[in-house]
C-alpha atoms as a PDB file:
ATOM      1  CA  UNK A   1      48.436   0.831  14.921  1.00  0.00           C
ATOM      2  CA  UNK A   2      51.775   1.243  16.298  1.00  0.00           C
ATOM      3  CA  UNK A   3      53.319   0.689  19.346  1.00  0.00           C
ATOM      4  CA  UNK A   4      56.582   0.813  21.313  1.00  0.00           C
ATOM      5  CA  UNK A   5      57.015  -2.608  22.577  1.00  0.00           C
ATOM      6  CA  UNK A   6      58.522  -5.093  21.006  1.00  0.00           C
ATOM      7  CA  UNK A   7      55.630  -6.900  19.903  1.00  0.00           C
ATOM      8  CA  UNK A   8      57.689 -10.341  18.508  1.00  0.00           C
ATOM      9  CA  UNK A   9      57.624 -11.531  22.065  1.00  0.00           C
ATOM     10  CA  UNK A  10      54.730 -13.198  23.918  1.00  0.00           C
ATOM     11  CA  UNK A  11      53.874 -11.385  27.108  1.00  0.00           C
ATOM     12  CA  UNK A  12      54.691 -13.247  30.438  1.00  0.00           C
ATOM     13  CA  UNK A  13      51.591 -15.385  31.623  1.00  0.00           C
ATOM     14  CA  UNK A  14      50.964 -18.316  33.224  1.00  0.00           C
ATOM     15  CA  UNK A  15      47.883 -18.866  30.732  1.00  0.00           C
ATOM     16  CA  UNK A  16      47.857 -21.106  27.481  1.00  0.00           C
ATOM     17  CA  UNK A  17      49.016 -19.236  24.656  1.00  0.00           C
ATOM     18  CA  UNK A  18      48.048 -20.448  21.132  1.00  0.00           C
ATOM     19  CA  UNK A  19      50.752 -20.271  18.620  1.00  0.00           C
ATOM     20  CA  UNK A  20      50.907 -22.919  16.130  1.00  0.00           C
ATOM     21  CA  UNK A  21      47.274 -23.471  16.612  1.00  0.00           C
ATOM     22  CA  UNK A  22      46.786 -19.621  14.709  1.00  0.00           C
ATOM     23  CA  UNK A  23      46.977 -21.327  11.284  1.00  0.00           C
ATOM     24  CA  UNK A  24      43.942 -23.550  11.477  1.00  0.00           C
ATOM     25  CA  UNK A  25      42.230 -21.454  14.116  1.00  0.00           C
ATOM     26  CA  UNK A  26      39.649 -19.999  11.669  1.00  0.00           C
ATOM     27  CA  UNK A  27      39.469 -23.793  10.109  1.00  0.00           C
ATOM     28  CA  UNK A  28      38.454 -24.980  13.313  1.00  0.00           C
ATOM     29  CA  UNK A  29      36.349 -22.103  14.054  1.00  0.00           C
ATOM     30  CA  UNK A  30      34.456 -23.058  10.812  1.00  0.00           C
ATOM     31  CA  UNK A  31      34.125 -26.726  11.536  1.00  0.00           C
ATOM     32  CA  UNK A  32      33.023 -26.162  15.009  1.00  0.00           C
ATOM     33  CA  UNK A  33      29.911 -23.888  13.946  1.00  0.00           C
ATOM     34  CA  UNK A  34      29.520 -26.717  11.124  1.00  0.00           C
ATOM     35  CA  UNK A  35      29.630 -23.409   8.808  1.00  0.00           C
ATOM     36  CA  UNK A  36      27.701 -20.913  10.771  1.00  0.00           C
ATOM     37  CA  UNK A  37      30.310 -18.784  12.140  1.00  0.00           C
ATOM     38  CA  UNK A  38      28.566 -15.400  11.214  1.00  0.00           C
ATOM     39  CA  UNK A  39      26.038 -16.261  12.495  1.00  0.00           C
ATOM     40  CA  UNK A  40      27.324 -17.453  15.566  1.00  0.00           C
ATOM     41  CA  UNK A  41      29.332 -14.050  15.764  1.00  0.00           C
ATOM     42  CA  UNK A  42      25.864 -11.680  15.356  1.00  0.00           C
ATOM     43  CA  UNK A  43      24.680 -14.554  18.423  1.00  0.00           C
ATOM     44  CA  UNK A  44      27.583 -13.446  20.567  1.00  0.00           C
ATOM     45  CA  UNK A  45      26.476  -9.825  19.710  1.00  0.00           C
ATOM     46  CA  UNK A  46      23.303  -9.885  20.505  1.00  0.00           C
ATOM     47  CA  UNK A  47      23.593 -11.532  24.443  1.00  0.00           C
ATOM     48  CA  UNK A  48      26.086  -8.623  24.627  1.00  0.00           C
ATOM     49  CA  UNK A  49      23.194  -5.512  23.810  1.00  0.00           C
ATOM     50  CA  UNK A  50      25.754  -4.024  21.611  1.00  0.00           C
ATOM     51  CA  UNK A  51      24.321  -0.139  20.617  1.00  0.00           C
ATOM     52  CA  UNK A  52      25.783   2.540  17.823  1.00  0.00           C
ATOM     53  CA  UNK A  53      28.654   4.442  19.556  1.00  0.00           C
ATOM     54  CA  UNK A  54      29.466   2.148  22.625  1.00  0.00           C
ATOM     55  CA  UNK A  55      33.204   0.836  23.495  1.00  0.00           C
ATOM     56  CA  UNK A  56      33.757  -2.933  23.530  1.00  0.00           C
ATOM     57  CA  UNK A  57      36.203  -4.901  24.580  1.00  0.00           C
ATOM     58  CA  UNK A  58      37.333  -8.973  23.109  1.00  0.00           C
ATOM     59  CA  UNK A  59      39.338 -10.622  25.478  1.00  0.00           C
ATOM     60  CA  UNK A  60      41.566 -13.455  24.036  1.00  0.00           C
ATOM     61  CA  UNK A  61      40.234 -12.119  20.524  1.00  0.00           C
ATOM     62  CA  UNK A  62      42.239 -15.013  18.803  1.00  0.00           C
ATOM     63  CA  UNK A  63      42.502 -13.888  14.879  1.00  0.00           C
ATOM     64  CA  UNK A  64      39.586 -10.890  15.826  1.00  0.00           C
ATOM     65  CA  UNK A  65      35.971 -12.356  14.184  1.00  0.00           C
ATOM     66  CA  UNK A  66      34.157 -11.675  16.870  1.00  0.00           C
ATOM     67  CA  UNK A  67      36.136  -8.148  17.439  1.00  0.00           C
ATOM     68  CA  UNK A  68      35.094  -7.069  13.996  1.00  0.00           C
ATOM     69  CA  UNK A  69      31.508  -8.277  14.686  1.00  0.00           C
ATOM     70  CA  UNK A  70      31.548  -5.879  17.317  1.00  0.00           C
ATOM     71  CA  UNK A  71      32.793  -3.406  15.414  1.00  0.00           C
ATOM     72  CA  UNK A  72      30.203  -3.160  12.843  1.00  0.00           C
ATOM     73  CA  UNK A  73      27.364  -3.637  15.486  1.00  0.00           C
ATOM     74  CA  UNK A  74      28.840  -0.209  17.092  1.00  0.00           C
ATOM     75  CA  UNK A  75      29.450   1.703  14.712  1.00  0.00           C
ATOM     76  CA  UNK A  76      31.968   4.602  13.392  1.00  0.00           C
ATOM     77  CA  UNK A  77      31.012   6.403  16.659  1.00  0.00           C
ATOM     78  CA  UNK A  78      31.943   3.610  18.314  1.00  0.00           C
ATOM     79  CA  UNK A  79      35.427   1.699  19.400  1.00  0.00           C
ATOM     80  CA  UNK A  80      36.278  -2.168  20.055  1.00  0.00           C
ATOM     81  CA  UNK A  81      39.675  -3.215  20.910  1.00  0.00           C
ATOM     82  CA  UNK A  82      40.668  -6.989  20.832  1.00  0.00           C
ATOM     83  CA  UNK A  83      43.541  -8.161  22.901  1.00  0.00           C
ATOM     84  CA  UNK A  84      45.390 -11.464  22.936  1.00  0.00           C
ATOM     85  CA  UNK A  85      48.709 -12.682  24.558  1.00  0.00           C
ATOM     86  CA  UNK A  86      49.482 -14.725  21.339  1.00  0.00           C
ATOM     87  CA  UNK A  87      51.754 -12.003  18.756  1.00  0.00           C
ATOM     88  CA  UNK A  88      50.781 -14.619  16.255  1.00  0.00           C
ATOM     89  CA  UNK A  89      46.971 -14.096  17.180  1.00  0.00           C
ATOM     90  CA  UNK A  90      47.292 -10.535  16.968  1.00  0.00           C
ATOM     91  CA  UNK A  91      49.072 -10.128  13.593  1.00  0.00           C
ATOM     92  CA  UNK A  92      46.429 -12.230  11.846  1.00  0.00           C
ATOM     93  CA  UNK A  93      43.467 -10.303  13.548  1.00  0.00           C
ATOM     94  CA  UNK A  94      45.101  -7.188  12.031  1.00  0.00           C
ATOM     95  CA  UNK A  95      45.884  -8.284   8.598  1.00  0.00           C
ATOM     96  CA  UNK A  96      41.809  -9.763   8.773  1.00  0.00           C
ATOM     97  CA  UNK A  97      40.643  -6.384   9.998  1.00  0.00           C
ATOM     98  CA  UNK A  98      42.460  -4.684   7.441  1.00  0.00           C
ATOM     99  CA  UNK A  99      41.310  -6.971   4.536  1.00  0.00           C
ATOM    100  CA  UNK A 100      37.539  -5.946   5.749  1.00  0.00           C
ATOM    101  CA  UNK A 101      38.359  -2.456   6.406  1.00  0.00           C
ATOM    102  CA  UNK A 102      37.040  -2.206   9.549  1.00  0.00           C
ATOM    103  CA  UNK A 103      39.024  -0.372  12.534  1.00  0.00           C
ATOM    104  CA  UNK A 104      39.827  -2.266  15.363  1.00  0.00           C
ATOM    105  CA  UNK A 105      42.630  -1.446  17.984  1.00  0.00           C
ATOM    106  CA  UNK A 106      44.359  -4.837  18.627  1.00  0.00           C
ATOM    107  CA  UNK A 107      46.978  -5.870  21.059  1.00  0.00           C
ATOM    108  CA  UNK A 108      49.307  -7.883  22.467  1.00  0.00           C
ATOM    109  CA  UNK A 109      48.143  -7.993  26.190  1.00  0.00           C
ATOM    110  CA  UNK A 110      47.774 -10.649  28.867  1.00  0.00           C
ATOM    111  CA  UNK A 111      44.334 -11.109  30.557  1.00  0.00           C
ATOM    112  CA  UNK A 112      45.603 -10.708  34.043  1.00  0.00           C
ATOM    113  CA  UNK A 113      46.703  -7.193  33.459  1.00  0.00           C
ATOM    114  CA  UNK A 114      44.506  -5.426  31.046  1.00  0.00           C
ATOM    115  CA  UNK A 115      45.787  -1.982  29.577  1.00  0.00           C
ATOM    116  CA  UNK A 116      43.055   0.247  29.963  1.00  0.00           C
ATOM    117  CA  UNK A 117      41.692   2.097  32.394  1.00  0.00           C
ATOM    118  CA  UNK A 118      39.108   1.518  34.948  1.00  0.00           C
ATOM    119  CA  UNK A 119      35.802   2.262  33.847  1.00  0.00           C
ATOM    120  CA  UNK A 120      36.657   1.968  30.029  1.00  0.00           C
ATOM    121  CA  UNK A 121      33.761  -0.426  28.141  1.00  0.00           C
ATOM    122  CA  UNK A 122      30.395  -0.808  28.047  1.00  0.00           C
ATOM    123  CA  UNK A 123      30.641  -4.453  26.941  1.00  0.00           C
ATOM    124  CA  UNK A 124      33.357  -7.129  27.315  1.00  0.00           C
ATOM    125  CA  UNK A 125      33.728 -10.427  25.664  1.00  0.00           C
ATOM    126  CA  UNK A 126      35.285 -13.540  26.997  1.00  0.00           C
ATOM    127  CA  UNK A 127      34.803 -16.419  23.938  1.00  0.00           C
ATOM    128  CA  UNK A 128      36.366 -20.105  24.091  1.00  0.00           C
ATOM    129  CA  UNK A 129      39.144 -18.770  26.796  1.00  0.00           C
ATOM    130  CA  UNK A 130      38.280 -18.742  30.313  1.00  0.00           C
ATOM    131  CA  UNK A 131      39.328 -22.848  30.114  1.00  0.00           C
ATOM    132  CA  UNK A 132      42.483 -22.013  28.680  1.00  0.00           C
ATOM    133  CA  UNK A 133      43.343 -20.094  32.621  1.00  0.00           C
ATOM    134  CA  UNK A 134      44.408 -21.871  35.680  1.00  0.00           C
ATOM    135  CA  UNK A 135      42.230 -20.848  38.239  1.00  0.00           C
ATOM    136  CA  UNK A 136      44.141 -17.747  39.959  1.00  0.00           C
ATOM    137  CA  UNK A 137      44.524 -16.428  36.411  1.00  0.00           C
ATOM    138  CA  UNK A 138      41.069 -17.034  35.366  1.00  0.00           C
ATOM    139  CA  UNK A 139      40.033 -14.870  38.972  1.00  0.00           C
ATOM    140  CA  UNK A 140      42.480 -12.217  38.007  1.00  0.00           C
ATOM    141  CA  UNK A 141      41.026 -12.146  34.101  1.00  0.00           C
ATOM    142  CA  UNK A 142      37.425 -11.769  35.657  1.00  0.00           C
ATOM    143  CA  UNK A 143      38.694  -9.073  38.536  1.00  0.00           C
ATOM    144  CA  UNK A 144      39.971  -7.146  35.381  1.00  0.00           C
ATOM    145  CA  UNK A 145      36.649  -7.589  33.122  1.00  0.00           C
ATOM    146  CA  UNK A 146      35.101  -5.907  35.939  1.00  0.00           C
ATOM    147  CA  UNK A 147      37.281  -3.143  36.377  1.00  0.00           C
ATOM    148  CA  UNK A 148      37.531  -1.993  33.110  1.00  0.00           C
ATOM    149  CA  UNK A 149      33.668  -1.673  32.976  1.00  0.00           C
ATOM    150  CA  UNK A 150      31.389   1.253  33.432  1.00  0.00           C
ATOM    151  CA  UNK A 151      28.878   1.020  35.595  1.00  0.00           C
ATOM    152  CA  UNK A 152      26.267  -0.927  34.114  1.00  0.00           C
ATOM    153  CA  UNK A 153      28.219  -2.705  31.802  1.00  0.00           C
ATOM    154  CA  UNK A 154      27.704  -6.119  30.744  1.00  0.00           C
ATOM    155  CA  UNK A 155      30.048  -8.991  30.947  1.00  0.00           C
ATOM    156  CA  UNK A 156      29.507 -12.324  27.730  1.00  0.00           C
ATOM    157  CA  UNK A 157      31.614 -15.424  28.746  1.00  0.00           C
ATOM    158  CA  UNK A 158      31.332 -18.136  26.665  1.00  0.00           C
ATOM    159  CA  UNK A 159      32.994 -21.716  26.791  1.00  0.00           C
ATOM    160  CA  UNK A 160      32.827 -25.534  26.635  1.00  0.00           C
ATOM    161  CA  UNK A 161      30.455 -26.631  29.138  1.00  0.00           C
ATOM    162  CA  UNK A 162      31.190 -31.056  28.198  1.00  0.00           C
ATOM    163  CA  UNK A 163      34.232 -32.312  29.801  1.00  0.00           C
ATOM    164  CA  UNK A 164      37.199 -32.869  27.060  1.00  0.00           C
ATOM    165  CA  UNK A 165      37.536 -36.645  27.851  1.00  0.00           C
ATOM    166  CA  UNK A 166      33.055 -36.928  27.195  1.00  0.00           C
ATOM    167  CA  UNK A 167      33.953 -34.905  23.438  1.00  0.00           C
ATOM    168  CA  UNK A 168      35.606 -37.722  21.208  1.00  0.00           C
ATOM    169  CA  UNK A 169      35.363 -36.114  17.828  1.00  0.00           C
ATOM    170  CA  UNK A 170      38.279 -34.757  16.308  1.00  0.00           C
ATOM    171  CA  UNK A 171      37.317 -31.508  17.124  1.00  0.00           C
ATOM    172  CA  UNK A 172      37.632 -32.277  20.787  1.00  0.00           C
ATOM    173  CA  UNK A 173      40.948 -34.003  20.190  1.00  0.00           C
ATOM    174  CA  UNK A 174      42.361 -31.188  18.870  1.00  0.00           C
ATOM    175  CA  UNK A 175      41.466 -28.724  21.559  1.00  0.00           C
ATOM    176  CA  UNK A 176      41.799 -30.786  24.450  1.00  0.00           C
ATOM    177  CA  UNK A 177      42.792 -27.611  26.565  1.00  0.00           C
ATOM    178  CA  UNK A 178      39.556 -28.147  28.633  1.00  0.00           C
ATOM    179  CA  UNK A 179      36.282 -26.869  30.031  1.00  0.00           C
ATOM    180  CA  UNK A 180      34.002 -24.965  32.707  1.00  0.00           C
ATOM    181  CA  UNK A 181      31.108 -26.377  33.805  1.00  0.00           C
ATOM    182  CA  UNK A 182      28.246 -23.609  33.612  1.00  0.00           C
ATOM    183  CA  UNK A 183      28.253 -22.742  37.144  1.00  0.00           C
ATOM    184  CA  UNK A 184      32.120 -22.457  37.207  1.00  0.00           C
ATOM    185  CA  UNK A 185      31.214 -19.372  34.703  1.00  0.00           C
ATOM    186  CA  UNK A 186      28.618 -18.208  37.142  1.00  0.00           C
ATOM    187  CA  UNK A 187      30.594 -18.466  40.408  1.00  0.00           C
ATOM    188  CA  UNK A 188      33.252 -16.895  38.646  1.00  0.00           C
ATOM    189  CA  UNK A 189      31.895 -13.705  37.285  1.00  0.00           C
ATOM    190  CA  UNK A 190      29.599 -12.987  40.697  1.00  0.00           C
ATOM    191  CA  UNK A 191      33.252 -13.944  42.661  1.00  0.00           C
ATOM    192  CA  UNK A 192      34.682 -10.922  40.936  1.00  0.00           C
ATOM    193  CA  UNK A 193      32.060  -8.581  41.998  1.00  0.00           C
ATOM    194  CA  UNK A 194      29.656  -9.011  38.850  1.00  0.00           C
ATOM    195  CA  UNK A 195      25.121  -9.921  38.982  1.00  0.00           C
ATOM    196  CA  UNK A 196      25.016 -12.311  36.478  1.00  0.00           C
ATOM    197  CA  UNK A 197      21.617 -11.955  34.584  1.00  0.00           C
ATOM    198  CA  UNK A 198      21.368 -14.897  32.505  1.00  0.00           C
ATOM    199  CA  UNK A 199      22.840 -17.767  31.309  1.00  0.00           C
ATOM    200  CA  UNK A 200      22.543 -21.269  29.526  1.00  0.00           C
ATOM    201  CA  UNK A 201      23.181 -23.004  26.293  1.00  0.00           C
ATOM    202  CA  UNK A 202      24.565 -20.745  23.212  1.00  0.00           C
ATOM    203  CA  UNK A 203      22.599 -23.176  20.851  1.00  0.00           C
ATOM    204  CA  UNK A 204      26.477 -24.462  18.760  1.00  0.00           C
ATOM    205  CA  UNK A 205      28.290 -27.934  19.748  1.00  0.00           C
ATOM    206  CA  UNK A 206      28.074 -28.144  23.556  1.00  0.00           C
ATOM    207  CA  UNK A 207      28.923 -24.259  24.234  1.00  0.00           C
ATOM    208  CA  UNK A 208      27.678 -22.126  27.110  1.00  0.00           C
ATOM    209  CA  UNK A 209      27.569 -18.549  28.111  1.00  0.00           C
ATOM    210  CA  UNK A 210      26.790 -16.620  30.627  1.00  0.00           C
ATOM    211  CA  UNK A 211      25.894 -12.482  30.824  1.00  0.00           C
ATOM    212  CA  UNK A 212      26.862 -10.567  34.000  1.00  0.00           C
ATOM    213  CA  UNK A 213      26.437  -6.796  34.180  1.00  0.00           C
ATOM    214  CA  UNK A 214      28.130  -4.307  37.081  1.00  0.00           C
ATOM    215  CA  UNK A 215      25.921  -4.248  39.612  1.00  0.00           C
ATOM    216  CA  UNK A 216      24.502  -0.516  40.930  1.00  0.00           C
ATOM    217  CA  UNK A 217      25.745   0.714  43.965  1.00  0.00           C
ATOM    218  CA  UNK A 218      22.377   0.305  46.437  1.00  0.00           C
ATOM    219  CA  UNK A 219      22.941  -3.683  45.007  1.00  0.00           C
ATOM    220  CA  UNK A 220      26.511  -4.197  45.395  1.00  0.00           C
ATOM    221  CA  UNK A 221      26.154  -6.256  48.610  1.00  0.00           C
ATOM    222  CA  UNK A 222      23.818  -8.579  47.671  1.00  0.00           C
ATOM    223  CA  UNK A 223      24.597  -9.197  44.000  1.00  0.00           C
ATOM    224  CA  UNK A 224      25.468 -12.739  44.177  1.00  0.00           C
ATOM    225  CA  UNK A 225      22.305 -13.559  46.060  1.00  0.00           C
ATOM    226  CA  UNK A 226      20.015 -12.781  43.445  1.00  0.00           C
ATOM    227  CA  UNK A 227      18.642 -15.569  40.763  1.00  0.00           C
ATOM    228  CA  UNK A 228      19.435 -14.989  37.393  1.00  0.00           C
ATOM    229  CA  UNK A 229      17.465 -16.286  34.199  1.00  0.00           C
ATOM    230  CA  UNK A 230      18.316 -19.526  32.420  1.00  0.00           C
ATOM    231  CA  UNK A 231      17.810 -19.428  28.634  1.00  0.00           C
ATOM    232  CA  UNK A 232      18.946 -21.687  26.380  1.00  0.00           C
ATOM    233  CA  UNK A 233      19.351 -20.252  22.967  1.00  0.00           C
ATOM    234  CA  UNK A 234      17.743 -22.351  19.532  1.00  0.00           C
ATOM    235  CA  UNK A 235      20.115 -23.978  17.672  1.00  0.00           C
ATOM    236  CA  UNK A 236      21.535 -21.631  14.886  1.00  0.00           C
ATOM    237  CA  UNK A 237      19.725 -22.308  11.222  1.00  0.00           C
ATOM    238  CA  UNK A 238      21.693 -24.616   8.638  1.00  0.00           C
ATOM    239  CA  UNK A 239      23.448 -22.490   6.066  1.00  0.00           C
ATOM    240  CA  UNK A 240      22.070 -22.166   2.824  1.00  0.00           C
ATOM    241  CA  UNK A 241      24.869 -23.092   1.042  1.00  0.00           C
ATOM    242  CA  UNK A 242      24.572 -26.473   2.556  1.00  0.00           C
ATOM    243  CA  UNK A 243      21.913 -28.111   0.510  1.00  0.00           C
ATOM    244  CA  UNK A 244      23.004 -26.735  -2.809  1.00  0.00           C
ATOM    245  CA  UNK A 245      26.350 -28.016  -2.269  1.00  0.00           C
ATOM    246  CA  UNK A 246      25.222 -31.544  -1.445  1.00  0.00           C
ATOM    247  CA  UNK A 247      23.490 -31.539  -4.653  1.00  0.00           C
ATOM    248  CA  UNK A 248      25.778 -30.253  -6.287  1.00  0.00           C
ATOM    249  CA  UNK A 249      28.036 -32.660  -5.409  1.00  0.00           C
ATOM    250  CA  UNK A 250      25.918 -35.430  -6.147  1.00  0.00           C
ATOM    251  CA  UNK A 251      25.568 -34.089  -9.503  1.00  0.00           C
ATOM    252  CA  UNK A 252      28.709 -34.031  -9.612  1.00  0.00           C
ATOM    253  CA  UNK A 253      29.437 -37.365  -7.996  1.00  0.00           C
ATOM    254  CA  UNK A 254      27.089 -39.211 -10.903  1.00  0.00           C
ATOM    255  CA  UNK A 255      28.083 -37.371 -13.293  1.00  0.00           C
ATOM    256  CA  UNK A 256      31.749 -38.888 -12.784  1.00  0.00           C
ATOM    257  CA  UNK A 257      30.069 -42.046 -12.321  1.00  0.00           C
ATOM    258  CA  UNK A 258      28.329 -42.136 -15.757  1.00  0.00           C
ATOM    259  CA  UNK A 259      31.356 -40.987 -17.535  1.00  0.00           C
ATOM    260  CA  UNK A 260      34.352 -42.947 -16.076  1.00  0.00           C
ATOM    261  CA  UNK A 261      34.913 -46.542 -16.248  1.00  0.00           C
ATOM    262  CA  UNK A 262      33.833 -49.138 -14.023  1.00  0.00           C
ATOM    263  CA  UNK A 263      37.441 -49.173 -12.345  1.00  0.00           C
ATOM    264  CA  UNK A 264      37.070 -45.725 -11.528  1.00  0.00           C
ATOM    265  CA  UNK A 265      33.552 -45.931  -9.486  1.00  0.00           C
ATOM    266  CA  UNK A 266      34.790 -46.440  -6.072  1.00  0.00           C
ATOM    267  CA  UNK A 267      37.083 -43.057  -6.228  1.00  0.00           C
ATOM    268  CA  UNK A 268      33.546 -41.400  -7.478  1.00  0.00           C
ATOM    269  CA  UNK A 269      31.544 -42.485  -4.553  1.00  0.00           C
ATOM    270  CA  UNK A 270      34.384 -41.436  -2.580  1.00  0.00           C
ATOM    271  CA  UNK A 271      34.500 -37.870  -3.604  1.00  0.00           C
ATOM    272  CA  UNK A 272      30.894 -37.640  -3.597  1.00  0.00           C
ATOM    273  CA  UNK A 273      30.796 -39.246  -0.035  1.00  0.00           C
ATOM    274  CA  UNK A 274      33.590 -37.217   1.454  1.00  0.00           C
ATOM    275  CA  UNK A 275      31.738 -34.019   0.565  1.00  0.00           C
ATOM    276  CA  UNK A 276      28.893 -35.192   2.009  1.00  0.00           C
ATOM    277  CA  UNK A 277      29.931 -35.773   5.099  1.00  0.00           C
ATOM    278  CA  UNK A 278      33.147 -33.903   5.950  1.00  0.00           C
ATOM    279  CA  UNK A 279      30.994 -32.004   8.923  1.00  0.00           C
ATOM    280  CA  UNK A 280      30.047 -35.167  10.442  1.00  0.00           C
ATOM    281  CA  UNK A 281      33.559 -36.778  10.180  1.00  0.00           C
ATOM    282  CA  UNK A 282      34.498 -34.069  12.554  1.00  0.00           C
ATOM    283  CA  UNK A 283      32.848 -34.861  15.072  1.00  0.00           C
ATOM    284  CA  UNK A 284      33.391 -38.610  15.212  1.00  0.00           C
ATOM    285  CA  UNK A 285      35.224 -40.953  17.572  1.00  0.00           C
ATOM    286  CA  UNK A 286      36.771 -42.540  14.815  1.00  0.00           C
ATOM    287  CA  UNK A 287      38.752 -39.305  13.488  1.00  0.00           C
ATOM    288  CA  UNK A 288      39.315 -38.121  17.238  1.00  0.00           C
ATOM    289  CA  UNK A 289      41.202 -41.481  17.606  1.00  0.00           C
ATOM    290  CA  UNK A 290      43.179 -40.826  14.437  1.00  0.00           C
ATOM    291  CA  UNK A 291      44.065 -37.473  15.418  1.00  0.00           C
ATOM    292  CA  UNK A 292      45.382 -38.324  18.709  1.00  0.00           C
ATOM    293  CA  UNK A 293      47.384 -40.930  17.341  1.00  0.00           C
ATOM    294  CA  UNK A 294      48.833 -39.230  14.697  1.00  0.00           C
ATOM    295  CA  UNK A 295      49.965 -36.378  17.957  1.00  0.00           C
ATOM    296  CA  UNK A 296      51.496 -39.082  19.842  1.00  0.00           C
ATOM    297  CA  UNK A 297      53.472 -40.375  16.795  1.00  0.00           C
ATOM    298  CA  UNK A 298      55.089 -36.852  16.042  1.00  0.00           C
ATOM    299  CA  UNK A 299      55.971 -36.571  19.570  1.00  0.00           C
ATOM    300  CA  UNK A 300      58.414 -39.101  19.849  1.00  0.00           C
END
């Protein structure tokens, strides 16, 4: 998909823009689902009403999952375009979109100034990057959302609803950019001219979202007046690899016992251990601690 700007350079906002972060992005995608990251996708999906042939739009589409969720949901007759103001972001999402040779329009495009036209989607998506906005930013991204919809057209924001100093795992250490609380999401989307419709827990870590559609003209004016439906989603099933690869690697884990010598049983309980509870570890104060001292070490 080419283009004529020179697409090595990060577009000027006053947003966060992940760089370094892109090579562990999917890691900690991974980790933060505890493994359930399709599924979470097809969850995302779903609160969006995604149909065969509609155009949808990912906003801050990171390395492009959720994009290429999207685009299988709609179809060949159907278009989704993923933009992020991080060329690093972008490149991967292309190379991953490629790889599962799906068609996707990516770009390198800042939030507050959206290159499409008005009226453009059906659906937009806003996942894990409203927090990463000051606030005049965020109002701008949201003012945007709404212009590029049709009429009818629904809004999904998701994000962090616990505050970052509450999360002490080392998931929360390492993206410490911050939070909204539920009705930040709420106020935000009906401030831009949007009727939100529902909203509450997305049933993964602490996340939240929160559906807004465009309103129809004889509602317009009293949009934000009217109550919207809370529903918190069920936590997503475990994966089914899960429990064959804890036996397997307690198999495993005696079987190394049984064969090695006695000096050699505390590095088999350790491998056997660490498998079985690498998820956990992630989410630990212990490991948060360990991260954010390793940070503070590299920065002097």
């Amino acid at each position: 998909m080419s283009t004529t700007r020179d697409e090595s350079r990060t577009p000027g906002t006053t947003g966060l823009v992940l760089h370094s972060t892109t090579r562990y992005y999917d890691l900690l995608t991974w980790l933060l689902t505890f493994g359930r990251e399709r599924a979470f996708r097809e969850r995302l999906v779903d609160l969006a009403r995604l149909e065969p042939g509609e155009k949808a739009l990912d906003v801050g589409c990171g390395t492009g999952t959720l994009a290429i969720a999207a685009k299988r949901r709609v179809g060949p007759g159907g278009t989704v375009h993923g933009v992020d103001a991080s060329p690093e972001m972008i490149a991967g999402a292309r190379r991953k979109a490629t790889k599962a040779g799906v068609d996707v329009d990516f770009q390198i495009a800042v939030v507050e100034a959206l290159p499409f036209p008005d009226a453009r989607f059906d659906a937009v998506l806003s996942t894990l990057m409203l927090h990463h906005l000051p606030r005049p930013v965020r109002e701008q991204c949201a003012r945007e959302m709404r212009r590029v919809l049709k009429p009818g057209g629904r809004v999904v924001a998701v994000d962090f609803a616990t505050p970052a100093r509450e999360r002490t795992g080392l998931l929360a250490r390492m993206h410490r950019h911050g939070h909204m609380a539920l009705r930040d999401i709420v106020e935000l989307l009906s401030g831009a001219g949007l009727s939100v419709v529902e909203s509450g827990a997305v049933g993964v870590s602490d996340l939240q979202f929160a559906v807004a559609t465009v309103p129809s003209s004889d509602d317009a004016e009293r949009h934000d007046r009217r109550s919207h439906a809370s529903r918190s989603l069920g936590p997503l099933p475990a994966p089914r690899w899960v429990l064959p690869a804890l036996v397997i690697a307690l198999v495993a884990g005696h079987g190394i016992v049984l064969r090695a010598a006695s000096s050699r049983l505390a590095l088999s309980a350790l491998v056997v251990a660490g498998v079985a509870v690498l998820l956990v570890l992630t989410h630990s104060p212990f490991a948060g601690a360990v991260h954010t001292l390793l940070r503070r070490r590299t920065r002097r």
